[in-house]
Protein backbone atom coordinates (compact mmCIF):
# COMPACT_ATOMS: atom_id res chain seq x y z
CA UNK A 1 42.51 -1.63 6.02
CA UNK A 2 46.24 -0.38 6.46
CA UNK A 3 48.50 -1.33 9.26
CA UNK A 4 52.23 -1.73 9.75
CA UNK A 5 54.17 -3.15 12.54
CA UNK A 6 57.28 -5.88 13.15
CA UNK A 7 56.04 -9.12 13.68
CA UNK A 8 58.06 -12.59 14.67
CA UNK A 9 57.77 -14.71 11.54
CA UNK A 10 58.54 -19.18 13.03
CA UNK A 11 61.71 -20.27 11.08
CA UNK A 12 61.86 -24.05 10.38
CA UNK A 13 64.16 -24.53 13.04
CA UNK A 14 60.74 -23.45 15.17
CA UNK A 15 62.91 -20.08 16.14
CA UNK A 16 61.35 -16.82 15.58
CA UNK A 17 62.60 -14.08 13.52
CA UNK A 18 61.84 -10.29 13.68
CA UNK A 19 59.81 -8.93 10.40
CA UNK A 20 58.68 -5.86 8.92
CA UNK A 21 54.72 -6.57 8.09
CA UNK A 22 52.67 -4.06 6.19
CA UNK A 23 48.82 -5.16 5.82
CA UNK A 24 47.31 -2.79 2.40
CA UNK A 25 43.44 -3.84 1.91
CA UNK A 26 42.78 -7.78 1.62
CA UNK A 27 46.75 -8.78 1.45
CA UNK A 28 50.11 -9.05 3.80
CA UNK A 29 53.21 -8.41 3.09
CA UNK A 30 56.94 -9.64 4.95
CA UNK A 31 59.84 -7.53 4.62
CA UNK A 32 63.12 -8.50 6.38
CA UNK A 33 63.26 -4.75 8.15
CA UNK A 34 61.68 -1.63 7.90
CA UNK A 35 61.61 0.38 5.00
CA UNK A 36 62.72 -2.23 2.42
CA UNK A 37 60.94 -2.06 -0.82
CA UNK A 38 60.83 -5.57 -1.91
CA UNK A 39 58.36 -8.09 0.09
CA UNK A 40 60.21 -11.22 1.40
CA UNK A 41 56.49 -13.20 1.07
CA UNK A 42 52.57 -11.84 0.37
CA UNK A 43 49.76 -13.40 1.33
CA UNK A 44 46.27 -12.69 -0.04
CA UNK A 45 44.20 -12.65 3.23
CA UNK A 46 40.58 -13.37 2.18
CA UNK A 47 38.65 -15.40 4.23
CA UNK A 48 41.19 -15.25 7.23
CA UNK A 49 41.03 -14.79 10.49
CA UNK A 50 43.77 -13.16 12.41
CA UNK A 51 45.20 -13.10 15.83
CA UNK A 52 47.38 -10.73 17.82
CA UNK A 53 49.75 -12.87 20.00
CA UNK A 54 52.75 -11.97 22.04
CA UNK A 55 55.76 -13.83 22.06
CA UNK A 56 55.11 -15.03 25.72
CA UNK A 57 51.97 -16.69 25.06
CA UNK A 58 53.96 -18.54 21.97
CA UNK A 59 56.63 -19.54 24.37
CA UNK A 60 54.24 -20.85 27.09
CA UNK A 61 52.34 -23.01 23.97
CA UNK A 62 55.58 -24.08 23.29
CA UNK A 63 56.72 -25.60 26.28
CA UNK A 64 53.59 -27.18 26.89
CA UNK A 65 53.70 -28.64 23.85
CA UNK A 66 57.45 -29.87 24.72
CA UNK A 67 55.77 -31.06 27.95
CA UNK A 68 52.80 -32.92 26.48
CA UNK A 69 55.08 -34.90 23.58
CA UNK A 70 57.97 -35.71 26.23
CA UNK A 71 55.13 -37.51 28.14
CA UNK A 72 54.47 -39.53 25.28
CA UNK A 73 57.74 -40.51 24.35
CA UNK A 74 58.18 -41.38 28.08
CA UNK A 75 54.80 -43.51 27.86
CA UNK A 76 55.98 -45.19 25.04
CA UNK A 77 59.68 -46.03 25.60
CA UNK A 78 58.08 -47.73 29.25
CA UNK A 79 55.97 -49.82 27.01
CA UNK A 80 58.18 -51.00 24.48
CA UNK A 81 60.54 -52.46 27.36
């Protein structure tokens, strides 16, 4: 399998940055744009499952998981009073 496309790679500030991904056979490559020759990170992809997501369904997940953990802090701050 070959494919090629940009991609949104999650920084550890949980941001999202724009990345060139090429797929060749059974591994993934990361470039920082198109048409670089030398892979930022390669992953060997056997035995993985993979799943096309846009960037709104990420941001929806992410709010809700805002959501969900602000609730607990709330919970917990009420109890500890």
């Amino acid at each position: 399998m070959n494919f090629e496309d940009y991609c949104y790679l999650k920084t550890k500030s949980e941001t999202y940055k724009k990345h060139w991904m090429v797929i060749l056979g059974n591994e993934l490559y990361f470039y920082r744009k198109r048409g670089d020759t030398e892979h930022k990170v390669m992953h060997c992809l056997t035995g993985t499952y993979l799943k096309e997501t846009s960037m709104d369904e990420l941001s929806s997940q992410k709010s809700q998981r805002s959501k969900s953990k602000g609730s607990i802090n709330d919970g917990s701050e009420k109890a500890s009073r």
